[in-house]
C-alpha atoms as a PDB file:
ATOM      1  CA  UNK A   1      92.454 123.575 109.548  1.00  0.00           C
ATOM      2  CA  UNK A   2      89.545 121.180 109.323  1.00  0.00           C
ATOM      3  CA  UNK A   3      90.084 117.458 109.031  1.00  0.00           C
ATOM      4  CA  UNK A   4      88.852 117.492 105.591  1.00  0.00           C
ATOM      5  CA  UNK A   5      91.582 120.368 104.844  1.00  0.00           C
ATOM      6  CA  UNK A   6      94.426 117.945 106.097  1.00  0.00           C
ATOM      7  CA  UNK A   7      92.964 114.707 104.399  1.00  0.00           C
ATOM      8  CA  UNK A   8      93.003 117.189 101.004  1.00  0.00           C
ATOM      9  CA  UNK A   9      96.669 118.532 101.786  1.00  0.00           C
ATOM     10  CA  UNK A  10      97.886 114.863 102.100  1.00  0.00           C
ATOM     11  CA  UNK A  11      95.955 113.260  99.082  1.00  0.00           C
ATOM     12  CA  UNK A  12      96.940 116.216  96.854  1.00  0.00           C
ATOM     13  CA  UNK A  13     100.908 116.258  97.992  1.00  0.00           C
ATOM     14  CA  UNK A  14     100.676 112.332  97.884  1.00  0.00           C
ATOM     15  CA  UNK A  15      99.097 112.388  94.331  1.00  0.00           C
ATOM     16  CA  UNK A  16     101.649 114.731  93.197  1.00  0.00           C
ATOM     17  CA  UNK A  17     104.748 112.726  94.593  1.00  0.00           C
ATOM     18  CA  UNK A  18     103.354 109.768  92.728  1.00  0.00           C
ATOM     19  CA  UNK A  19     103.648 111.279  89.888  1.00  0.00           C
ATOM     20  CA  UNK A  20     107.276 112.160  90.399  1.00  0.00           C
ATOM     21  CA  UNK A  21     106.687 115.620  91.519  1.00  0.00           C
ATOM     22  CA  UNK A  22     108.005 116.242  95.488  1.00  0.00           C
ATOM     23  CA  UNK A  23     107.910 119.855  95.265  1.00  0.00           C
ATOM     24  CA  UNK A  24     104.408 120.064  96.702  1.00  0.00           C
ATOM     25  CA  UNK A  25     105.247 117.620  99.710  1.00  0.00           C
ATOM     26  CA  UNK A  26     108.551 119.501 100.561  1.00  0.00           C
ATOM     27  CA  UNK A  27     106.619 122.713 100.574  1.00  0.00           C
ATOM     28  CA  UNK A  28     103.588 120.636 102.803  1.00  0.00           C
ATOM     29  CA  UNK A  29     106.202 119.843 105.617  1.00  0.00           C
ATOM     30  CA  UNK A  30     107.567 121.409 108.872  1.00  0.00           C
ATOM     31  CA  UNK A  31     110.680 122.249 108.389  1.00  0.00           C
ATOM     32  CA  UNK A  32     111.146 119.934 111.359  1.00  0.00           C
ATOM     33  CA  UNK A  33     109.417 117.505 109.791  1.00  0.00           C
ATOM     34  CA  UNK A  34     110.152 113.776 109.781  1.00  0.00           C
ATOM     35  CA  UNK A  35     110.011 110.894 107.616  1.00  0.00           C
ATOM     36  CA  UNK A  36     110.534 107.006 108.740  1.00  0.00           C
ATOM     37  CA  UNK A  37     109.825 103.506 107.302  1.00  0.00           C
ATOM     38  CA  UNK A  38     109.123 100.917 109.786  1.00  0.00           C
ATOM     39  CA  UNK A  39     111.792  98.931 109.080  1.00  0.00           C
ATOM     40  CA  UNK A  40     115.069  97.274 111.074  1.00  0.00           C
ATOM     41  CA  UNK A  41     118.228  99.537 110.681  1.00  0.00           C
ATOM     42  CA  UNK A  42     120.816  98.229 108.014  1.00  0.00           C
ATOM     43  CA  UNK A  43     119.261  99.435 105.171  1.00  0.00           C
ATOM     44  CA  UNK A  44     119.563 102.764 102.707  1.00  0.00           C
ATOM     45  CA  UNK A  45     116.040 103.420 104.166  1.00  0.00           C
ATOM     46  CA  UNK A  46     116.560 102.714 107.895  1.00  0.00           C
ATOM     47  CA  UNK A  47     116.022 105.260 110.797  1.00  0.00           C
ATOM     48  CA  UNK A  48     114.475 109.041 110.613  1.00  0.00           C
ATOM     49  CA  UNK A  49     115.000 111.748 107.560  1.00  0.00           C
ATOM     50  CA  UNK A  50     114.137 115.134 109.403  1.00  0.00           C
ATOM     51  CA  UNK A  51     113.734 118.259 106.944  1.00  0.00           C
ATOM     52  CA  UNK A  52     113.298 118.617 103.366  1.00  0.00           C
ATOM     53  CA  UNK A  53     117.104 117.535 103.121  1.00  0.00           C
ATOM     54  CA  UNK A  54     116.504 114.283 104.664  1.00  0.00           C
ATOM     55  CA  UNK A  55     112.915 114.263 102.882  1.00  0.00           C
ATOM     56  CA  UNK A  56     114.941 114.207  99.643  1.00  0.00           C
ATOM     57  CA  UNK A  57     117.402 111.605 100.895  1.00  0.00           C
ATOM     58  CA  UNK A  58     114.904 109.294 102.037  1.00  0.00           C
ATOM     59  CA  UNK A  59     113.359 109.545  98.662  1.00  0.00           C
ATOM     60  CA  UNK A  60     116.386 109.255  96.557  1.00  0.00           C
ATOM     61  CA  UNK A  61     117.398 106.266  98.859  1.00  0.00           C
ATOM     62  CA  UNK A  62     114.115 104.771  98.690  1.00  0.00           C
ATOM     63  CA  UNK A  63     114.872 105.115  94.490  1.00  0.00           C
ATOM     64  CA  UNK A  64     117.989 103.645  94.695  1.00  0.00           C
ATOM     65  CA  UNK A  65     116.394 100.589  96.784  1.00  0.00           C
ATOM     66  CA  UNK A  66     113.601  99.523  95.051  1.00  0.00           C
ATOM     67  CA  UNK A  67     111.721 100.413  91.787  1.00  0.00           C
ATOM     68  CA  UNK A  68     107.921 101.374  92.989  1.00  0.00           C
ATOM     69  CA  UNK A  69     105.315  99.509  90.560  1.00  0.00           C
ATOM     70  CA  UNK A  70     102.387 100.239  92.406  1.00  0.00           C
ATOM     71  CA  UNK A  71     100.797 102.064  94.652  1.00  0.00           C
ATOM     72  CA  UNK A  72      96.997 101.565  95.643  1.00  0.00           C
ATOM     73  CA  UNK A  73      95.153 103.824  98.052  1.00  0.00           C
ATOM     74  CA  UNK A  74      91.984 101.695  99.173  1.00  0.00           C
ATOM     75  CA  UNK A  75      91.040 104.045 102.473  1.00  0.00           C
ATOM     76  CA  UNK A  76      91.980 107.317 103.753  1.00  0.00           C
ATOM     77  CA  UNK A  77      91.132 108.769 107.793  1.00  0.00           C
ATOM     78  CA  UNK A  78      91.911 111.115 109.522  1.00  0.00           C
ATOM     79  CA  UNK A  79      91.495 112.960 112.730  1.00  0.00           C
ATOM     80  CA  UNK A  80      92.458 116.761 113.542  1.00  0.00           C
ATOM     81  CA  UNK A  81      96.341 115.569 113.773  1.00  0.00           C
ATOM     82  CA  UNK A  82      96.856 112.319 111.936  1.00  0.00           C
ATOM     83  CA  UNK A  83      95.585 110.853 108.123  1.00  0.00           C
ATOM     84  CA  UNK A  84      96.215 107.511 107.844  1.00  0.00           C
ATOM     85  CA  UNK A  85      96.293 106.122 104.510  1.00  0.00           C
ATOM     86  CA  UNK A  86      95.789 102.213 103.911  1.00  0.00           C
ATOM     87  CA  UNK A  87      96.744 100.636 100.627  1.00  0.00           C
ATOM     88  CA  UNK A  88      98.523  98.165  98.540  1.00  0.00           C
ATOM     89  CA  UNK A  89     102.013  98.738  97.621  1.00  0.00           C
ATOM     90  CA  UNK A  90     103.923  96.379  94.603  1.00  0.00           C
ATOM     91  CA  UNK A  91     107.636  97.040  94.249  1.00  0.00           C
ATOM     92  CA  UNK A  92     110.518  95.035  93.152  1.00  0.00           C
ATOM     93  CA  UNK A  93     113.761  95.453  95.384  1.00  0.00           C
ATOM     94  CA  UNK A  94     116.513  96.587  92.807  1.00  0.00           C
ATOM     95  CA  UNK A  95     119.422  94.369  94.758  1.00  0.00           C
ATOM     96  CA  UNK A  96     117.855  90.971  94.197  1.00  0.00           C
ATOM     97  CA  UNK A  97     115.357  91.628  91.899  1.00  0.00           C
ATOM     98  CA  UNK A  98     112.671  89.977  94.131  1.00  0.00           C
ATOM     99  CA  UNK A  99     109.249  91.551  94.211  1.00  0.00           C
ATOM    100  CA  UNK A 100     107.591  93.540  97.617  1.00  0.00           C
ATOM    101  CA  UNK A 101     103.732  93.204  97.489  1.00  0.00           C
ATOM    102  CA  UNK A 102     102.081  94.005 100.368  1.00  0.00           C
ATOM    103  CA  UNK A 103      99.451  96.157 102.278  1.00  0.00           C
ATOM    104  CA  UNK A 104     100.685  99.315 103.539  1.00  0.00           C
ATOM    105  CA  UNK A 105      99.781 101.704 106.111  1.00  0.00           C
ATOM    106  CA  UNK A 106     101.068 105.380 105.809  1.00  0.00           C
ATOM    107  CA  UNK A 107      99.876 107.264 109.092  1.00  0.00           C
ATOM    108  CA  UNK A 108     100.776 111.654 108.287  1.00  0.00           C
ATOM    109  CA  UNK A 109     101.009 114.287 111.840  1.00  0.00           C
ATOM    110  CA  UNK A 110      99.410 117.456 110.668  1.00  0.00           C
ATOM    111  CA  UNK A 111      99.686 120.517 112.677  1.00  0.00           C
ATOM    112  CA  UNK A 112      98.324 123.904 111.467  1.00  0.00           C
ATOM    113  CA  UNK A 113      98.673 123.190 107.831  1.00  0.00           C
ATOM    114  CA  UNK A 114     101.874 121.828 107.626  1.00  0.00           C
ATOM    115  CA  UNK A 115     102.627 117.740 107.859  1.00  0.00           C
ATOM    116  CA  UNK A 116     105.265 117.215 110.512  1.00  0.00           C
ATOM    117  CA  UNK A 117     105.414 113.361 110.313  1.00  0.00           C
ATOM    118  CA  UNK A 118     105.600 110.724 107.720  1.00  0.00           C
ATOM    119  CA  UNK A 119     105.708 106.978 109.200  1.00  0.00           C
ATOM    120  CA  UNK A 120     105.205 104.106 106.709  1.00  0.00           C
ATOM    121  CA  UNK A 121     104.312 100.843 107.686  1.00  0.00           C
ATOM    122  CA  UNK A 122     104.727  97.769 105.384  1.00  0.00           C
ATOM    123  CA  UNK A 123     105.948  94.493 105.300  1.00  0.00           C
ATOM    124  CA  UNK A 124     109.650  95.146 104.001  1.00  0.00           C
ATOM    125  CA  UNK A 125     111.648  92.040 104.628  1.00  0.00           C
ATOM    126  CA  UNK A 126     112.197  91.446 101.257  1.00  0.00           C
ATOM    127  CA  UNK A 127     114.207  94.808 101.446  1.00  0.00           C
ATOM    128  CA  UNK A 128     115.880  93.655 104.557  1.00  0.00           C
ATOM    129  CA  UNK A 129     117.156  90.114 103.494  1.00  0.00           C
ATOM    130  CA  UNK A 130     118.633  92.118 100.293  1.00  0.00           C
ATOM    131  CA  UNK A 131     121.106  94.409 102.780  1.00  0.00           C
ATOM    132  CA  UNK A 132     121.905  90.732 105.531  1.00  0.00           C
ATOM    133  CA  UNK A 133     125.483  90.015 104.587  1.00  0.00           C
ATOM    134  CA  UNK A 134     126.727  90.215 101.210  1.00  0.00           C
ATOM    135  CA  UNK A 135     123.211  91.421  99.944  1.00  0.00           C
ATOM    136  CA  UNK A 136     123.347  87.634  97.349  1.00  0.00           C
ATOM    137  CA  UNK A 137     119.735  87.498  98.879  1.00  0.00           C
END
C-alpha cells in the first residue's frame, strides 16, 4: 500500500470512530494489534490493549474516564509504516470534573493494510491526579 493508501485508511477509520462508530477501526487492525496512551500506570487507561478485545476495552475505559468534547486534527504525515496525526484534544475528566485541553499527537504502525499500533500522546495529568489516592482530585 502507498503512503497515501495508509494516511486514507487512518483518516477514514479515525473519522468513523469519532463519530461513535469502531467497527471500521476494529476491522483496520492486526489482530495483534496494539493500542497505548502515554500515560503513568494507575489509571483505567494505563499500559497496552492488544486485539480488538483490548481495542474495545481501551475504548470503553477511555468512556468511562473522561467525556471527549473535542477533537481537532490540524496535520496528518505519514511515511510507508507510521501516520502521525497532530491535533487538539478538549475533554473533561468524568472523576473530578476538571477539563483536559491540550495538543495531541497520535502516531498509527501500518503494515500491509492493516494498522498494528495505536500510541497517543497528550498531556494527561489531569487524568492522572483524578486516580492519586482517593481520586478527591
Amino acid at each position: 500500500m502507498s503512503i497515501e493508501d495508509n494516511v486514507n485508511l487512518v483518516k477514514t477509520t479515525m473519522d468513523e470512530l469519532m463519530r461513535g462508530n469502531p467497527a471500521p477501526l476494529l476491522a483496520a487492525i492486526r489482530d495483534d494489534a496494539v493500542i497505548k496512551a502515554i500515560i503513568p500506570p494507575g489509571t483505567p487507561i494505563s499500559g497496552e490493549f492488544r486485539g480488538r478485545d483490548g481495542f474495545m476495552r481501551y475504548f470503553q475505559a477511555l468512556g468511562e474516564v473522561m467525556e471527549i468534547l473535542e477533537v481537532q486534527t490540524h496535520d496528518i504525515t505519514a511515511s510507508s509504516g507510521h501516520v502521525v496525526m497532530l491535533g487538539f484534544e478538549r475533554a473533561r475528566v468524568k472523576r473530578t470534573g476538571k477539563l483536559l485541553e491540550c495538543e495531541i499527537a497520535t502516531v498509527f504502525g501500518v503494515e500491509q493494510g492493516k494498522i498494528t499500533k495505536v500510541v497517543a500522546m497528550a498531556d494527561m495529568s489531569p487524568i492522572v491526579e483524578a486516580y492519586r489516592g482517593d481520586g478527591a482530585g
